[in-house]
C-alpha atoms as a PDB file:
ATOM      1  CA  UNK A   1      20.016 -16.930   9.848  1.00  0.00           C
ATOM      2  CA  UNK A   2      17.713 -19.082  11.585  1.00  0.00           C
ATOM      3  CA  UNK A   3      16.950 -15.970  14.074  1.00  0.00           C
ATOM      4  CA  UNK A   4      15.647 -13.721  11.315  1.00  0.00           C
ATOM      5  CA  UNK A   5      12.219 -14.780  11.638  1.00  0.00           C
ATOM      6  CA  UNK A   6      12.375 -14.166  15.732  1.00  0.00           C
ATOM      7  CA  UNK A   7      13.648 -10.571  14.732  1.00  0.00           C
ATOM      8  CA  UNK A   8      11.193  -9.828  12.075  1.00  0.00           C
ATOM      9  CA  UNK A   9       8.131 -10.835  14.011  1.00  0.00           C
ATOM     10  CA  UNK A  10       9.149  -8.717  17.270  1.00  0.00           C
ATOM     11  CA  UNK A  11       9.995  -5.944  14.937  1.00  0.00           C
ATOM     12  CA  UNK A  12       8.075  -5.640  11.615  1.00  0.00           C
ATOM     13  CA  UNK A  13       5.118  -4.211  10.448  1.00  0.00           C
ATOM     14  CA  UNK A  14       2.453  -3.528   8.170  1.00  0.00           C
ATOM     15  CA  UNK A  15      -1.407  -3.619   6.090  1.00  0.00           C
ATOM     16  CA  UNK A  16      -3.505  -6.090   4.435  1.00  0.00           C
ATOM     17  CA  UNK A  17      -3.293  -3.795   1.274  1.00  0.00           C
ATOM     18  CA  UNK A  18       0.963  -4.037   1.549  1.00  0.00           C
ATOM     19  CA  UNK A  19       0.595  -7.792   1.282  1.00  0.00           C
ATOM     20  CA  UNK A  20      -1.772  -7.914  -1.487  1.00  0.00           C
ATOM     21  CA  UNK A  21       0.433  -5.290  -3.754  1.00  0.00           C
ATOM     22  CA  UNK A  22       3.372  -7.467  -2.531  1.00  0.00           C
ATOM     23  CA  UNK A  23       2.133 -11.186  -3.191  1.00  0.00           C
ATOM     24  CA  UNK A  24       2.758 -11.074  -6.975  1.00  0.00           C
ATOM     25  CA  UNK A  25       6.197  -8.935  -7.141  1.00  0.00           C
ATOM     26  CA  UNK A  26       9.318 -11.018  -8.547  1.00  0.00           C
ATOM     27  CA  UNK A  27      11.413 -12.451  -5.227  1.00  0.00           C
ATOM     28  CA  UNK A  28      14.784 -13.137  -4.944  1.00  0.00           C
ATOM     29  CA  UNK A  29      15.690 -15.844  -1.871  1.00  0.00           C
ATOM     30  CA  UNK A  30      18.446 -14.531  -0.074  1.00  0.00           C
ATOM     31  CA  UNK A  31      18.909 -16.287   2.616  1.00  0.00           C
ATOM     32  CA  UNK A  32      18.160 -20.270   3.238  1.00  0.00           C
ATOM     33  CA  UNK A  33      17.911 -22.415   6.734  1.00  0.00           C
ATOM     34  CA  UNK A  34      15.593 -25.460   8.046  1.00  0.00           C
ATOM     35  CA  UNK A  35      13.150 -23.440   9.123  1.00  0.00           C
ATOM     36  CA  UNK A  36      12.393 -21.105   6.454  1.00  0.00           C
ATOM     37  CA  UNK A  37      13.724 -19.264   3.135  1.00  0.00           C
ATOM     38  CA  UNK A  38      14.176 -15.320   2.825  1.00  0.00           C
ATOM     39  CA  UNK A  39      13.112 -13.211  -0.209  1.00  0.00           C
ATOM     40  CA  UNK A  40      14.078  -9.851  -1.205  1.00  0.00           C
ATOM     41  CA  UNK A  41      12.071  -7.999  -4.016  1.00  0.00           C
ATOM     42  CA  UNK A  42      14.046  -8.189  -6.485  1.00  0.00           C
ATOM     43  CA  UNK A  43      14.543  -4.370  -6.940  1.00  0.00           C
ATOM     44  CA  UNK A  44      16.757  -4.589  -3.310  1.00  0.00           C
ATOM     45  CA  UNK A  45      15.634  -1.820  -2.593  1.00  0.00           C
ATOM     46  CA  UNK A  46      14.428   1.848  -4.010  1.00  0.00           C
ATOM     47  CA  UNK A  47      16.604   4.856  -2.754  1.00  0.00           C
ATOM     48  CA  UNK A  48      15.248   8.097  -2.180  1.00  0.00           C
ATOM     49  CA  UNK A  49      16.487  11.852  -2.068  1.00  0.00           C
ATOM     50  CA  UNK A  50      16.371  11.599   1.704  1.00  0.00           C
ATOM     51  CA  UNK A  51      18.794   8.814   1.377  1.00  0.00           C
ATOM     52  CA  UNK A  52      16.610   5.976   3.355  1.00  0.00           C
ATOM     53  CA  UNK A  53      16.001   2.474   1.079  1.00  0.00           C
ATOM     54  CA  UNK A  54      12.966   0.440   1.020  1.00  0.00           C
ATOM     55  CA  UNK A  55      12.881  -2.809   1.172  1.00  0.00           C
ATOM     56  CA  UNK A  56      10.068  -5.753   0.691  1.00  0.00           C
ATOM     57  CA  UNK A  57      11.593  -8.312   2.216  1.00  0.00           C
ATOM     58  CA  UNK A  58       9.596 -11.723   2.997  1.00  0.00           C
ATOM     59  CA  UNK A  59      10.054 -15.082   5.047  1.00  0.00           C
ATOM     60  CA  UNK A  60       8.458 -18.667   4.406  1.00  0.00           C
ATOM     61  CA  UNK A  61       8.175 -20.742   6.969  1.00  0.00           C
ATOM     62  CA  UNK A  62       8.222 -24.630   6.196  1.00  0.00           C
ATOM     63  CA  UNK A  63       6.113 -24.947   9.364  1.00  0.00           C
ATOM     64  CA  UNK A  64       3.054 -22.972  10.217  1.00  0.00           C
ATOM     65  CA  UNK A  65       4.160 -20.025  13.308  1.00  0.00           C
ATOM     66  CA  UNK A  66       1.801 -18.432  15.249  1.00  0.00           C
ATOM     67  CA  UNK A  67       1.102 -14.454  16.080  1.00  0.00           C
ATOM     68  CA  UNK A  68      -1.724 -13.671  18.444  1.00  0.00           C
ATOM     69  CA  UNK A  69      -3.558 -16.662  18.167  1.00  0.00           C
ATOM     70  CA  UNK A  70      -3.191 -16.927  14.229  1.00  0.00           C
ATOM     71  CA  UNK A  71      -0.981 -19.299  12.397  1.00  0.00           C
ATOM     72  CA  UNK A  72       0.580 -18.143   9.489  1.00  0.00           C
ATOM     73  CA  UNK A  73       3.546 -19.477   7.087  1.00  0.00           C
ATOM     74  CA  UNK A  74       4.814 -16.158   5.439  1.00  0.00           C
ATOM     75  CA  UNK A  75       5.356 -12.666   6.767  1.00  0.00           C
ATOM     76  CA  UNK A  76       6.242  -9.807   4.634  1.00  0.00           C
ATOM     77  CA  UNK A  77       7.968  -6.643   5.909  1.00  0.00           C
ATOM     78  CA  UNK A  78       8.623  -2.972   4.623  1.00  0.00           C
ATOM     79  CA  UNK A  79      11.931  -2.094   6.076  1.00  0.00           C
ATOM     80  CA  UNK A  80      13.461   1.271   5.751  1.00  0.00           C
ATOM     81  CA  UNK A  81      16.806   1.663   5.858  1.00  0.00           C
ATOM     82  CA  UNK A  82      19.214   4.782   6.665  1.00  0.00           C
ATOM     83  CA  UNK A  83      22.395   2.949   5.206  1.00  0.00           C
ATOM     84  CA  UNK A  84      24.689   6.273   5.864  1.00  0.00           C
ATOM     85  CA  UNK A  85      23.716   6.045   9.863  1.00  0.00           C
ATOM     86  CA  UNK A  86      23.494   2.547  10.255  1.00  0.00           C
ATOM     87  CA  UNK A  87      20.103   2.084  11.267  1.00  0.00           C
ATOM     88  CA  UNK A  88      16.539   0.567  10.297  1.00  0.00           C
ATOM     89  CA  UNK A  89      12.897   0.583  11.151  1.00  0.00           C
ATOM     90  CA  UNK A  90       9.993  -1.924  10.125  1.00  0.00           C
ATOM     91  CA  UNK A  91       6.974   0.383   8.893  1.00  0.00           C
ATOM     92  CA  UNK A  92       4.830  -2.589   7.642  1.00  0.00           C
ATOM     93  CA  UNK A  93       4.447  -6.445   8.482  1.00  0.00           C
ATOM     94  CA  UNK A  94       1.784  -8.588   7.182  1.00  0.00           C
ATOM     95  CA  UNK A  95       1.680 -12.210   8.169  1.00  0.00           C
ATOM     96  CA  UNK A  96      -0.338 -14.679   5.630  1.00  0.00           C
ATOM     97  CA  UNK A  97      -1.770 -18.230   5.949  1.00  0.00           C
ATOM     98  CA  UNK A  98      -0.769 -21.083   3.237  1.00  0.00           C
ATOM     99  CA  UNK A  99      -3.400 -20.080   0.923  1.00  0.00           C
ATOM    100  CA  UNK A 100      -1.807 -16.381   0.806  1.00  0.00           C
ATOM    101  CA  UNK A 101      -4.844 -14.456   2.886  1.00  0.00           C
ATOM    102  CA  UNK A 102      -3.434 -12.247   5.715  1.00  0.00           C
ATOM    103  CA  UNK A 103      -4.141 -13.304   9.123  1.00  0.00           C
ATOM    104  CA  UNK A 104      -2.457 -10.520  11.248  1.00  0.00           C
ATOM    105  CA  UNK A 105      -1.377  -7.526  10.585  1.00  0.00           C
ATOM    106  CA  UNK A 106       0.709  -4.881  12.671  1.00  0.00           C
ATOM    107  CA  UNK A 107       1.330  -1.467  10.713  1.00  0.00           C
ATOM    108  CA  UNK A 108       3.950   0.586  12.918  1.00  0.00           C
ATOM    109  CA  UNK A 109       4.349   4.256  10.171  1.00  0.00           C
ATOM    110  CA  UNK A 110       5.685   5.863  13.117  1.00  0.00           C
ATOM    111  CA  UNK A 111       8.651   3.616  13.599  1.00  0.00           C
ATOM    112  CA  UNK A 112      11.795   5.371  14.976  1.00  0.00           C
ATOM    113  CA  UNK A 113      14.710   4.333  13.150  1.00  0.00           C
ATOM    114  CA  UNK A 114      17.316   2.047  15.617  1.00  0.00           C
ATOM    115  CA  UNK A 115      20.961   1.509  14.935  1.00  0.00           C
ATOM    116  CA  UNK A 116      21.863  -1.860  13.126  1.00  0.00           C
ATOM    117  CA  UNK A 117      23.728  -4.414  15.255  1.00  0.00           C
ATOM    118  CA  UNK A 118      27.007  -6.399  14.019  1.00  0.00           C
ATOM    119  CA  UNK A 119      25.739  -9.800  13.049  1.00  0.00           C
ATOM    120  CA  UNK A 120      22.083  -9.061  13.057  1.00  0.00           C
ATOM    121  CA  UNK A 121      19.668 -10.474  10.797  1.00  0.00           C
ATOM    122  CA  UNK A 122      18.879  -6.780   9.705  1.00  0.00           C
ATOM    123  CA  UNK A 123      22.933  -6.764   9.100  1.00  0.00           C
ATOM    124  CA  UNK A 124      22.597  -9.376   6.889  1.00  0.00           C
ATOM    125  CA  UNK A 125      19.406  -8.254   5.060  1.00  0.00           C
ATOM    126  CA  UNK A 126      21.417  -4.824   5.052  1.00  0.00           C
ATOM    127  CA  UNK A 127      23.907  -6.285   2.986  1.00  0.00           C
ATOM    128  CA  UNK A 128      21.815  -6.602   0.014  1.00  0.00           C
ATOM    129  CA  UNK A 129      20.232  -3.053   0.500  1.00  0.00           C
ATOM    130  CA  UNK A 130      22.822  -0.654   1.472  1.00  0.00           C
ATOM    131  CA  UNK A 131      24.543  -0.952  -2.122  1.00  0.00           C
ATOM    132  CA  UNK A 132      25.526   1.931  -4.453  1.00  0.00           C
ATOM    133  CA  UNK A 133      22.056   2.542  -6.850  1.00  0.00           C
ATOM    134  CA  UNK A 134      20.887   5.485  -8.714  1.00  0.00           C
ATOM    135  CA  UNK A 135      18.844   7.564  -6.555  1.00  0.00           C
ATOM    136  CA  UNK A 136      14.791   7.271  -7.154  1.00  0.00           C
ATOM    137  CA  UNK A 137      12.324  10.587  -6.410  1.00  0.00           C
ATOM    138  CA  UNK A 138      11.785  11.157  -3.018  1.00  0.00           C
ATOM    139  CA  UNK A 139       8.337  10.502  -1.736  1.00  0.00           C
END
């Protein structure tokens, strides 16, 4: 758990416009250490006719981090997930100071999709997406 927020900032994504839309969705912590608290949405995730989920998934930090030269205490993610193969991608990642404004972002739409490793923070996120759900409209 406590190498979740290494992953997501060397892997996630995203705009200022995805945090904003984001900030006031209902969370659900997931996840807990002495460094920080995870969130899911509390939708898990939507499923589309392609079969990929998306997920909002979102850290806080109880101690300011820093990504290029801007200190931040929350980063929010889109991840997409192909649950049948195994794998993920992070589309979207927007990192925001204490007072909620976005300090960095790094959108990556063109993400290729990478298999999941065993005992991975994206395993464990995983766990709460790749569930049986009634399949939403593909976009």
């Amino acid at each position: 758990m406590k190498n979740i927020a290494v992953f997501l900032l060397a892997a996630l994504t995203a705009t200022s416009t995805f945090a904003a839309a984001a900030d006031g969705r209902d969370w659900v912590p997931v996840g807990k250490s002495e460094s920080e608290t995870v969130y899911l949405q509390r939708t898990a995730a939507t499923i589309y006719a392609n079969g990929e989920r998306h997920a909002l998934v979102k850290s806080e930090f109880v101690n300011p981090r820093e990504v290029s030269g801007n200190f931040f205490k929350t980063m929010m993610a889109q991840v997409v997930f192909d649950c049948d193969r195994n794998q993920s991608k992070i589309t979207q990642t927007d990192f925001l100071d204490a007072d909620g404004k976005v300090v960095y972002s790094d959108p990556q739409p063109d993400a290729a999709f990478a298999p999941i490793a065993a005992d991975s923070e994206t395993a464990f996120i995983q766990g709460f997406v790749c569930i049986n759900k009634k399949q939403s409209p593909a976009k």
